[in-house]
N, C-alpha and C. Protein backbone atom coordinates (compact mmCIF):
# COMPACT_ATOMS: atom_id res chain seq x y z
N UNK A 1 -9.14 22.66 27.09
CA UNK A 1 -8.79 21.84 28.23
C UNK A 1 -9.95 20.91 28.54
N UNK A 2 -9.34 19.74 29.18
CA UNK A 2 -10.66 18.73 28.98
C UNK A 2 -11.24 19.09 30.64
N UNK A 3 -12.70 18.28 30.60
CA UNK A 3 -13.14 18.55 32.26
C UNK A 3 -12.81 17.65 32.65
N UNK A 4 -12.50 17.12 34.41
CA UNK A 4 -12.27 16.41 34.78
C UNK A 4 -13.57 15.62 35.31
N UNK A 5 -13.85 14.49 35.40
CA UNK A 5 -14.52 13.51 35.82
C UNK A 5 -14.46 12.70 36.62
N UNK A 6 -14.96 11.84 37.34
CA UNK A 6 -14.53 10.98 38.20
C UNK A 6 -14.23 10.07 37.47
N UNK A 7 -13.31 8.66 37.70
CA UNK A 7 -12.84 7.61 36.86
C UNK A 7 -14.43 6.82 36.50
N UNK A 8 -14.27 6.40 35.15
CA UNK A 8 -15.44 5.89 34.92
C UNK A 8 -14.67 4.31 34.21
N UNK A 9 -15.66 3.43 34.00
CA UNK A 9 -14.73 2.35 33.75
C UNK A 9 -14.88 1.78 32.40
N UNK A 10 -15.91 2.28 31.58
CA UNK A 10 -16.03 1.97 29.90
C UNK A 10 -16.82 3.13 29.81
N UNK A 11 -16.33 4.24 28.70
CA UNK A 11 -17.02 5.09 28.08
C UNK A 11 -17.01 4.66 26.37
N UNK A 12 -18.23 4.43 26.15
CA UNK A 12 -18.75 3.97 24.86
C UNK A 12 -18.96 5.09 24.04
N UNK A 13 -18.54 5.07 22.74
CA UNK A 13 -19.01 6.50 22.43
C UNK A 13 -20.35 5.82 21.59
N UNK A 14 -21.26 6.69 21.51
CA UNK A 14 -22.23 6.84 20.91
C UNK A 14 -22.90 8.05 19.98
N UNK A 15 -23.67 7.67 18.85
CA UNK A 15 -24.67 8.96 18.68
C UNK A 15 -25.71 8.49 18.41
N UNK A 16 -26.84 9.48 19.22
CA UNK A 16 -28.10 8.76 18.95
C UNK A 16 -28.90 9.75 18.56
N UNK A 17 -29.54 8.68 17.47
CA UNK A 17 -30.38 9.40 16.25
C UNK A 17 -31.50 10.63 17.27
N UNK A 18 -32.04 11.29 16.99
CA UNK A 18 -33.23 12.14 18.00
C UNK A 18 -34.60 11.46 17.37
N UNK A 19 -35.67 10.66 17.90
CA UNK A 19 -36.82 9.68 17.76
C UNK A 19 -37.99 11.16 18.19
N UNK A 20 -38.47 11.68 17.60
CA UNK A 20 -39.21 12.87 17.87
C UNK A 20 -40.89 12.15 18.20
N UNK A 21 -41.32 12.68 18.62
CA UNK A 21 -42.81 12.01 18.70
C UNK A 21 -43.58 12.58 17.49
N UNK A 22 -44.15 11.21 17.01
CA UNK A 22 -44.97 11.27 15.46
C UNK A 22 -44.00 10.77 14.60
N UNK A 23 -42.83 10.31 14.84
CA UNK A 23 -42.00 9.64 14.21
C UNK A 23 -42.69 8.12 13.94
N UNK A 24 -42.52 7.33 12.69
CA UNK A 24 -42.96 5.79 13.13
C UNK A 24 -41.52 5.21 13.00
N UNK A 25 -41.90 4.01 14.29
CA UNK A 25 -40.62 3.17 14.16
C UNK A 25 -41.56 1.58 14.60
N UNK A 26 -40.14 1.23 13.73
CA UNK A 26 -40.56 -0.37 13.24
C UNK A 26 -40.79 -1.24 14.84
N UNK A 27 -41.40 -1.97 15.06
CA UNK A 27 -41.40 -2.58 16.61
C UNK A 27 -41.56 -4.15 15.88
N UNK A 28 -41.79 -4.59 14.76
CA UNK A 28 -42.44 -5.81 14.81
C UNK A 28 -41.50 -6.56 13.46
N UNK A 29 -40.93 -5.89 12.98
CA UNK A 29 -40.27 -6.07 11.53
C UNK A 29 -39.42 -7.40 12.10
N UNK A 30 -39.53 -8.51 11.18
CA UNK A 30 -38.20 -9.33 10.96
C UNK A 30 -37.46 -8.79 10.19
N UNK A 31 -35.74 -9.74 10.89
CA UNK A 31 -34.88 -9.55 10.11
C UNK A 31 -34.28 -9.24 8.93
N UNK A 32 -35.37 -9.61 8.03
CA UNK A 32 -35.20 -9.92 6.38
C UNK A 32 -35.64 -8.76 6.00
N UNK A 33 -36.52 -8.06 6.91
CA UNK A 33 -36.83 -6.33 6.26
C UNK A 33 -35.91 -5.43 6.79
N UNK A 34 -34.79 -5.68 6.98
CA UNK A 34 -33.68 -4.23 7.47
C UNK A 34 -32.69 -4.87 6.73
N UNK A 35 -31.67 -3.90 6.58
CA UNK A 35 -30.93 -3.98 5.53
C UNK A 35 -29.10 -3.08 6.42
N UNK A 36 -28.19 -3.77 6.75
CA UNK A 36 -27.21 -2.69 7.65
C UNK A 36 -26.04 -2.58 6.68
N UNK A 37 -25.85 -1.24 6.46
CA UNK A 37 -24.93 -1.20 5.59
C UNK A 37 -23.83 0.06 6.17
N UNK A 38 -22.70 -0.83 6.11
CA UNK A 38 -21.38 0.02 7.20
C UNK A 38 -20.58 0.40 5.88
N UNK A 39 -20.77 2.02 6.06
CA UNK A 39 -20.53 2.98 4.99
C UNK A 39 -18.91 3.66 4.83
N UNK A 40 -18.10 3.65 6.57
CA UNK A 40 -17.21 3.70 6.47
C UNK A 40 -16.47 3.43 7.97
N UNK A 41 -15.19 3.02 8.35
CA UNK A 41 -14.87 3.03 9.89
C UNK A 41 -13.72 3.60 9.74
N UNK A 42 -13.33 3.90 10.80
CA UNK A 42 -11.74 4.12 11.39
C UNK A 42 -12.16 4.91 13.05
N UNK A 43 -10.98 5.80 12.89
CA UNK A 43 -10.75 6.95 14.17
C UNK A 43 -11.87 8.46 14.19
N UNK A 44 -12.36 7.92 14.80
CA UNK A 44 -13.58 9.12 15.46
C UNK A 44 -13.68 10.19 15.76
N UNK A 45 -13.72 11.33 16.05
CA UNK A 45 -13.58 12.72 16.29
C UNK A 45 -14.83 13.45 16.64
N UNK A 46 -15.11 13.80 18.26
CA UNK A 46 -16.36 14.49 18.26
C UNK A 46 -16.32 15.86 18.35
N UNK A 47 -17.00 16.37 17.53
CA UNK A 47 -17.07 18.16 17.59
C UNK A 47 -17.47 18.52 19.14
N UNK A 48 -18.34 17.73 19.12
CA UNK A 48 -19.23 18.42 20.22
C UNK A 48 -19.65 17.35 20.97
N UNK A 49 -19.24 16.95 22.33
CA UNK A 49 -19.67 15.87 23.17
C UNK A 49 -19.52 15.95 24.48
N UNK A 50 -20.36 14.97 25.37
CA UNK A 50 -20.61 15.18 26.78
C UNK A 50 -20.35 14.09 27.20
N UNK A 51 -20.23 13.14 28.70
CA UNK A 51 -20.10 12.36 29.05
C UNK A 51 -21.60 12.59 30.07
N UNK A 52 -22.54 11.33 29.97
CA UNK A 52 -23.23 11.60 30.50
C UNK A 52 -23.43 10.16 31.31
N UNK A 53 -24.73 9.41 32.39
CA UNK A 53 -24.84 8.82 33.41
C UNK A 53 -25.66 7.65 32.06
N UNK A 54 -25.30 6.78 32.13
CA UNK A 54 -25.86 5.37 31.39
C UNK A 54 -25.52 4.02 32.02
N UNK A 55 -27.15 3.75 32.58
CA UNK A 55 -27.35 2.51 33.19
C UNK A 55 -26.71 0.85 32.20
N UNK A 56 -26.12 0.05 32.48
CA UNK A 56 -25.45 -0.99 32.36
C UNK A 56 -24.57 -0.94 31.28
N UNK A 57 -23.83 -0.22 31.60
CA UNK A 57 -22.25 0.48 30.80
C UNK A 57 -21.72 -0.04 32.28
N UNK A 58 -20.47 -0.54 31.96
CA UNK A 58 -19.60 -1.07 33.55
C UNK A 58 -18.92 0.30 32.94
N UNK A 59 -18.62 0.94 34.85
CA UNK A 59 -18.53 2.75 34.95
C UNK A 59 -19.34 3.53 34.91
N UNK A 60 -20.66 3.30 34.31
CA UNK A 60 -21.97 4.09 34.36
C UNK A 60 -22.15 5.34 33.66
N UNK A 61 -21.17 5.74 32.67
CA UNK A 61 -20.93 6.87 31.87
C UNK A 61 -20.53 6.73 30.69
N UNK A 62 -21.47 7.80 29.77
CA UNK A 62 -20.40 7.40 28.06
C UNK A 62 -20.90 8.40 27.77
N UNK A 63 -20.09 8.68 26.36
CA UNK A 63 -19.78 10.07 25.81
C UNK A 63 -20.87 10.10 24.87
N UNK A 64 -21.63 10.92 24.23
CA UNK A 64 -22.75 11.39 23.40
C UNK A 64 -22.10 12.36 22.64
N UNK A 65 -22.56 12.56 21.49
CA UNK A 65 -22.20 13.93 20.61
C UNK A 65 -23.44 13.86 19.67
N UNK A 66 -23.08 15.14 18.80
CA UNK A 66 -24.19 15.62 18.28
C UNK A 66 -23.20 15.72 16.70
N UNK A 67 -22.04 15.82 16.83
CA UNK A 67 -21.23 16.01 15.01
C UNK A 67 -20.13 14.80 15.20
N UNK A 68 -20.00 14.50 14.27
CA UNK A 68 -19.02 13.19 14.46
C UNK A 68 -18.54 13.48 12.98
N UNK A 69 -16.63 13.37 13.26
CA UNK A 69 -16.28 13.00 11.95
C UNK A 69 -15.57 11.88 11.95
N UNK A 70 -15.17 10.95 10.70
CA UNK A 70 -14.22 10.02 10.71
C UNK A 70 -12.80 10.81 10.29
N UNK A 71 -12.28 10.64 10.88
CA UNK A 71 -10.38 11.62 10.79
C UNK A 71 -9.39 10.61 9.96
N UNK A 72 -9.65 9.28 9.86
CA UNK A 72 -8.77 8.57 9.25
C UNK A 72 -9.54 7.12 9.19
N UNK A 73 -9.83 6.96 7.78
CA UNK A 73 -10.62 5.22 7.55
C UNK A 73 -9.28 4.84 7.80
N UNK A 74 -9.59 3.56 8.31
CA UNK A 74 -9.01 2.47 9.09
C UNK A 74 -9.67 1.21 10.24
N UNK A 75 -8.91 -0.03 9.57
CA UNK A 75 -9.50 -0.67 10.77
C UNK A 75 -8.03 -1.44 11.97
N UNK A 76 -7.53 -0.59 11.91
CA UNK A 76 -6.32 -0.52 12.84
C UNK A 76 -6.06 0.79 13.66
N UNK A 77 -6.19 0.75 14.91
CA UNK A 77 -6.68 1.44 15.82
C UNK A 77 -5.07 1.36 17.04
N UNK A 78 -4.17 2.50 16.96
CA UNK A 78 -3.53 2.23 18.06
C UNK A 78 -4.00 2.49 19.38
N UNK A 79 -3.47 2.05 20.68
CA UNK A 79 -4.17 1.83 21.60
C UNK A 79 -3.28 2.56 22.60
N UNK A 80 -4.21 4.31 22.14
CA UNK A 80 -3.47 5.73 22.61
C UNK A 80 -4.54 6.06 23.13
N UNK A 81 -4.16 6.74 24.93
CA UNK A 81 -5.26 7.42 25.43
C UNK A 81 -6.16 8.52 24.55
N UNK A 82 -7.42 8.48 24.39
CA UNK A 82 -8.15 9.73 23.99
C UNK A 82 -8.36 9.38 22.42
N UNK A 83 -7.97 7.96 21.86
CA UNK A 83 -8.63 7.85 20.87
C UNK A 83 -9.96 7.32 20.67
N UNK A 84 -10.67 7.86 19.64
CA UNK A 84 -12.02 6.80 19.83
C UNK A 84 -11.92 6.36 18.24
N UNK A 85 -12.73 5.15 18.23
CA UNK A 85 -13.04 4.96 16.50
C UNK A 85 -14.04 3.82 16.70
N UNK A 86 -14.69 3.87 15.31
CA UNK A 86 -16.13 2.86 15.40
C UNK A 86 -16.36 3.32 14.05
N UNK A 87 -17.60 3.13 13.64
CA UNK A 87 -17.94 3.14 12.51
C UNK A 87 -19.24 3.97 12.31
N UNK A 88 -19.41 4.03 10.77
CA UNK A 88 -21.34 4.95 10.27
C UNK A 88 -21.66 3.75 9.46
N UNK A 89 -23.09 3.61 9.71
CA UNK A 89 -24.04 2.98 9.33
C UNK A 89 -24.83 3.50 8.67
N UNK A 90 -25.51 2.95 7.83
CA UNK A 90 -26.91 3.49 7.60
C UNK A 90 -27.94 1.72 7.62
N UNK A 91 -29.44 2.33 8.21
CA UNK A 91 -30.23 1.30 8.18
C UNK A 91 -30.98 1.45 7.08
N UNK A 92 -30.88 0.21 5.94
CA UNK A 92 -32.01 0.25 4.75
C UNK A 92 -32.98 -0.32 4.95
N UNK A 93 -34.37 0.02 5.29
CA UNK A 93 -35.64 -0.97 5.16
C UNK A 93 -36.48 -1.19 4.38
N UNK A 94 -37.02 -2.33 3.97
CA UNK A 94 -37.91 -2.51 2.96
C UNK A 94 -39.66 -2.21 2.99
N UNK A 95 -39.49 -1.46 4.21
CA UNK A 95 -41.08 -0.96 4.98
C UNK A 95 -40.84 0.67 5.05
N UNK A 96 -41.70 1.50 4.70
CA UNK A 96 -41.38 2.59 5.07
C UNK A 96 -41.99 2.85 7.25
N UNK A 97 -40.23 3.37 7.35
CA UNK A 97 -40.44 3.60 8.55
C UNK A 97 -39.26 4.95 9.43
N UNK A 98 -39.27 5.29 9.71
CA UNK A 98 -38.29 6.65 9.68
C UNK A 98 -36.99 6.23 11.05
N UNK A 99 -37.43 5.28 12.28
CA UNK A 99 -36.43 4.56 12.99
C UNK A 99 -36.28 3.23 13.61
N UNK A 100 -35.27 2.55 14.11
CA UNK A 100 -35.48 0.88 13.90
C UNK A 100 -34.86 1.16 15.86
N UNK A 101 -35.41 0.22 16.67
CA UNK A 101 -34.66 -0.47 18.17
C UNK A 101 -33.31 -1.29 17.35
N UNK A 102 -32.33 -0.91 17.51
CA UNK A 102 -31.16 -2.25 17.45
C UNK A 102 -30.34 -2.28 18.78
N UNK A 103 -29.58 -3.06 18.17
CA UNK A 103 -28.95 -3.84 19.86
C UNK A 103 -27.33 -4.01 19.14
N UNK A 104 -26.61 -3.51 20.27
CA UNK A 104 -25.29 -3.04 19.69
C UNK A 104 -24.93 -4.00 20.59
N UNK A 105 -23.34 -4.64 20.17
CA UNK A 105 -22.99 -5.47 20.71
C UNK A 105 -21.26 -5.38 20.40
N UNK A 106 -20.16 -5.29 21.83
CA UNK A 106 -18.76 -4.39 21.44
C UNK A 106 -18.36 -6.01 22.13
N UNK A 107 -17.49 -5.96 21.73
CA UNK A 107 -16.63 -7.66 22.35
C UNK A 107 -15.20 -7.48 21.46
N UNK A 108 -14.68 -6.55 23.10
CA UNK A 108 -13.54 -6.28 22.84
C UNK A 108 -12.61 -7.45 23.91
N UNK A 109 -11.42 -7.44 23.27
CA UNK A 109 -10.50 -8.61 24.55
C UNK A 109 -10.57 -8.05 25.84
N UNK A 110 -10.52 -9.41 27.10
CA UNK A 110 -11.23 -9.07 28.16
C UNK A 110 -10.59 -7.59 28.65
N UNK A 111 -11.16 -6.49 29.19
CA UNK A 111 -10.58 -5.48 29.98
C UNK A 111 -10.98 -5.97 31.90
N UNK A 112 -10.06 -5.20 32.56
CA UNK A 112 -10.65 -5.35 33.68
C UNK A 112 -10.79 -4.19 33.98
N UNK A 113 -12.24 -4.15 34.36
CA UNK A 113 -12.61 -3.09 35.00
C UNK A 113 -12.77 -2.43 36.44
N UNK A 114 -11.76 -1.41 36.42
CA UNK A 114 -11.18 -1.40 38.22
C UNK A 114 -11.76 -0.91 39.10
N UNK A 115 -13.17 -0.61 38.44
CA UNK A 115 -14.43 -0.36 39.32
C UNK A 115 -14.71 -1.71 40.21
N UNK A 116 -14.93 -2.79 39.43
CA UNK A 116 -15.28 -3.95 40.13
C UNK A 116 -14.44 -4.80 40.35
N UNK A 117 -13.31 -4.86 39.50
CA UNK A 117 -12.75 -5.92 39.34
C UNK A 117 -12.40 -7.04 38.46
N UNK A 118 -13.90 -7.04 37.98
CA UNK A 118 -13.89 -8.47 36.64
C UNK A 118 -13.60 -8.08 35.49
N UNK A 119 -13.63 -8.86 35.12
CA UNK A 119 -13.11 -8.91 33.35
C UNK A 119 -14.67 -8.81 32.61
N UNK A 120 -14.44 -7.56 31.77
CA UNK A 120 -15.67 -7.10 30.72
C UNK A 120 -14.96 -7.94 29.76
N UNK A 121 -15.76 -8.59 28.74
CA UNK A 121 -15.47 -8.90 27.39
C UNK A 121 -16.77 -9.17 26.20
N UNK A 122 -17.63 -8.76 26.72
CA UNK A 122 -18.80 -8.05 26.06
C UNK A 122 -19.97 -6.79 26.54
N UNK A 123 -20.18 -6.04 25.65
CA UNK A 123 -20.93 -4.69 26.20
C UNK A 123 -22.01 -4.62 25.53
N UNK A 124 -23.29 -4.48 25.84
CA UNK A 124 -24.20 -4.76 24.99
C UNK A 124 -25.04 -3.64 24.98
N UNK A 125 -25.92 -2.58 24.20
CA UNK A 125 -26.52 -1.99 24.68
C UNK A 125 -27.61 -1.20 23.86
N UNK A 126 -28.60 -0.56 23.70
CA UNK A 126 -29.55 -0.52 23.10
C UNK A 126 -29.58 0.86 21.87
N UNK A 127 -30.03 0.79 20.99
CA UNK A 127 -30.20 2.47 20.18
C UNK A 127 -31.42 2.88 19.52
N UNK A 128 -31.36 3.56 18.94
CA UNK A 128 -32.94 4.03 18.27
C UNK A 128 -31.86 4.49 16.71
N UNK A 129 -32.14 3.95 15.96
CA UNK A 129 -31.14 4.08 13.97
C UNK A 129 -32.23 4.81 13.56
N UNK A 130 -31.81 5.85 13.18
CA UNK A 130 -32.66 6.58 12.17
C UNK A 130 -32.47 5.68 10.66
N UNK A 131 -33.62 5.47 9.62
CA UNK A 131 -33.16 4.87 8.62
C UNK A 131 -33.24 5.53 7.45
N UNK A 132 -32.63 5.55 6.59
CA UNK A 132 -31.89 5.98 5.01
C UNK A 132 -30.97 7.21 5.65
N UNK A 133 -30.26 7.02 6.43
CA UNK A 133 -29.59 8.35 7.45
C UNK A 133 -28.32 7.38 7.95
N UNK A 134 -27.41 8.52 8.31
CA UNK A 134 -26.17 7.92 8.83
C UNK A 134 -26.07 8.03 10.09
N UNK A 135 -25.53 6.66 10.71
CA UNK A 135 -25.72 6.53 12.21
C UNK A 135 -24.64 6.33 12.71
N UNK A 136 -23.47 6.36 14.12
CA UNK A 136 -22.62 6.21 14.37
C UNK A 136 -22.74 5.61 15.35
N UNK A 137 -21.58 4.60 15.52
CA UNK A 137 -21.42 3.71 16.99
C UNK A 137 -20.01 3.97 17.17
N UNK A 138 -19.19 4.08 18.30
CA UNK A 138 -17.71 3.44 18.78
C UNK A 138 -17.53 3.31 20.55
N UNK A 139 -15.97 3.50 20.20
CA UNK A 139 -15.82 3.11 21.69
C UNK A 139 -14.18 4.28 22.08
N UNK A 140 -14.46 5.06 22.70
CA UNK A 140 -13.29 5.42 23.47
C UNK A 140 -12.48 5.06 24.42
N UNK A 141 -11.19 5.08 23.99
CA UNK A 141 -10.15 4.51 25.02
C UNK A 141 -9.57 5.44 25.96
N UNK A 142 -10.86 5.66 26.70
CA UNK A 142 -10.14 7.03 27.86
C UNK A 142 -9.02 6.81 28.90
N UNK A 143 -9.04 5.42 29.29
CA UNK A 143 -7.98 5.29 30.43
C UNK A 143 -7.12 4.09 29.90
N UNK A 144 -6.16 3.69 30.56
CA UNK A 144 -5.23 3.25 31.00
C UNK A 144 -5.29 1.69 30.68
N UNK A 145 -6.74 1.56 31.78
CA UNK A 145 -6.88 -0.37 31.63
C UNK A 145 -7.36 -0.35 30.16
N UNK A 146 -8.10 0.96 29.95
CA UNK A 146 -8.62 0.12 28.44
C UNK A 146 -7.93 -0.62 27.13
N UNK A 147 -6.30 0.15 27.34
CA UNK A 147 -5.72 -0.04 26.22
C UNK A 147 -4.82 -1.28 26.30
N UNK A 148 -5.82 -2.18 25.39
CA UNK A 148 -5.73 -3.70 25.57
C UNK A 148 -5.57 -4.27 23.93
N UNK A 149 -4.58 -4.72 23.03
CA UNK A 149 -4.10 -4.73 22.31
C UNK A 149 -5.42 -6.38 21.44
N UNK A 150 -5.67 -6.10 20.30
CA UNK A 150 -5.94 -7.25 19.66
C UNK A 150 -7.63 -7.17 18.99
N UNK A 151 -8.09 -8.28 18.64
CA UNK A 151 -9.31 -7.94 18.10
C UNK A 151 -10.59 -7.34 18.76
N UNK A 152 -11.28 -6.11 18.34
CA UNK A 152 -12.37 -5.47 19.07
C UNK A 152 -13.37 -5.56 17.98
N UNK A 153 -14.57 -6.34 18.53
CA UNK A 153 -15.40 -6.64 17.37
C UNK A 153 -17.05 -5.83 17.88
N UNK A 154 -17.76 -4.68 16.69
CA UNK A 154 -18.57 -4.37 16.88
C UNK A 154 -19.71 -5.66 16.15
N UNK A 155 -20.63 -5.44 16.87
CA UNK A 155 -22.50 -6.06 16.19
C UNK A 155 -23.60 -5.67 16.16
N UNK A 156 -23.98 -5.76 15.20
CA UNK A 156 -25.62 -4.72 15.39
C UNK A 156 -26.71 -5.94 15.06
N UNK A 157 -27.46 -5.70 15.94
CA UNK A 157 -28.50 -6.78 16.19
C UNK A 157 -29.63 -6.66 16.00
N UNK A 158 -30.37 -7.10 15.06
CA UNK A 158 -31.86 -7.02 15.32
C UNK A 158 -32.91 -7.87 15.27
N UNK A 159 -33.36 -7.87 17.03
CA UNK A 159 -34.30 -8.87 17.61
C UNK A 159 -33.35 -10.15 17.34
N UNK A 160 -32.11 -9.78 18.07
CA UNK A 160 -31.18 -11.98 18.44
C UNK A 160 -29.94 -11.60 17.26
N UNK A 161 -30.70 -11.42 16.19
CA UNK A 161 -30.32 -11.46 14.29
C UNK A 161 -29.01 -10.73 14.57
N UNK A 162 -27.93 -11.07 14.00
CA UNK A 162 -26.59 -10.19 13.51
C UNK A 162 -26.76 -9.87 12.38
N UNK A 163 -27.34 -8.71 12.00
CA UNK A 163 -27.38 -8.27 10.92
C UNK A 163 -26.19 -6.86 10.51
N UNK A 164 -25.08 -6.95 11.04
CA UNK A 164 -24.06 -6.13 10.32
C UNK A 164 -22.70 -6.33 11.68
N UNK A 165 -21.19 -6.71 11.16
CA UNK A 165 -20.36 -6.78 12.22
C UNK A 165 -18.81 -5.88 11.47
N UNK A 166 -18.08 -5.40 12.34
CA UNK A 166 -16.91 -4.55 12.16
C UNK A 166 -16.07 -4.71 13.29
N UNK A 167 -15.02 -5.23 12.68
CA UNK A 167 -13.69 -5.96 13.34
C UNK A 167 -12.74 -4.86 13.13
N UNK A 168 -12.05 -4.63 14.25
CA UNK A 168 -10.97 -3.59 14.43
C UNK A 168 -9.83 -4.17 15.35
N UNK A 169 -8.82 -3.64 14.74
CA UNK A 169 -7.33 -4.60 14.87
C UNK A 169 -6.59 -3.55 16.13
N UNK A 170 -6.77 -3.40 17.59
CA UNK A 170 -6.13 -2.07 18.44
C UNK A 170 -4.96 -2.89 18.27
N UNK A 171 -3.79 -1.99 18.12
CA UNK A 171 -2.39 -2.61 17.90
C UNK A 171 -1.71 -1.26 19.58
N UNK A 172 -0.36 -2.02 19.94
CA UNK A 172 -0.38 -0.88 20.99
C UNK A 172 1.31 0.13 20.04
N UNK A 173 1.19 0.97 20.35
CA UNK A 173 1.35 1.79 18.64
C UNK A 173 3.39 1.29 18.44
N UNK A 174 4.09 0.79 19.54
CA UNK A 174 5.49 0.37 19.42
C UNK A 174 5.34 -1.11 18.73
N UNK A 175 4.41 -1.45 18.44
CA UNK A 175 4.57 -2.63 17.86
C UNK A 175 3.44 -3.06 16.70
N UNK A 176 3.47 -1.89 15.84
CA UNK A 176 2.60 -1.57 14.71
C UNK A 176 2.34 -2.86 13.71
């Protein structure tokens, strides 16, 4: 049985790599030394996940896990409560360095978010990529307003740079 929550207004799913201290990570690298390579996407599945409090998420909450599987490659996504899907990455660098800052970037068609009111149509937000390792990004469609039919485009950014993007087609599932 799921827990109940208060309404939140974008839960992002995420997983984030664990940055241990004595780890080195890259702070200064250009573009041309990382390498993003999207290994597989579809529909998401977390073993094990929480919804926790995350500052400039419109709703202020998103889901974390620790096991993630992909349940079905695909980049057609029906737009059914309680699905999530996004994609695994891995970061290749040409420096030895064990994790990279990137900048995730979701620009899905506008939602309105009934916390405030306005129309979201980009979400931007920060990670720590473990590199030669598999990393996961998506987005769950927990409620109602979210399920908004048409192109949802992920970006991974580093320092401005688009260095890797994944386009997903949410169809709403009577009109496949």
């Amino acid at each position: 049985m799921k827990t109940s929550f208060p309404p939140v207004s974008l839960a992002i799913v995420l997983v984030i790599a664990l940055w241990l201290p004595g780890t080195s990570m890259a702070t200064d690298l250009g573009p041309a030394y990382l390498r993003i390579k999207i290994q597989r996407a579809g529909i998401l599945k977390f073993v094990t996940s929480s919804l926790v409090e995350s500052r400039g998420i419109p709703g202020g909450k998103e889901k974390k896990g620790l096991v993630i599987e992909i349940t079905q490659e695909t980049d057609r996504i029906p737009a059914n409560r309680g699905v999530t899907f996004g994609f695994q990455y891995e970061v290749d660098s040409k420096v030895a360095i064990e994790s990279v800052s990137l900048d995730i970037r979701l620009k899905p068609p506008p939602l309105i978010d009934p916390s405030s009111g306005r129309a979201v149509s980009e979400i931007n937000y920060h990670r720590i990529a473990r590199t030669n390792r598999s990393n996961f990004t998506g987005y769950g469609l927990d409620y109602d307003w979210e399920l908004v039919p048409g192109r949802w485009v992920f970006q991974i950014l580093y320092k401005g740079d688009i260095l890797a993007e994944q386009a997903f087609e949410v169809y709403l599932p009577n009109n496949k």
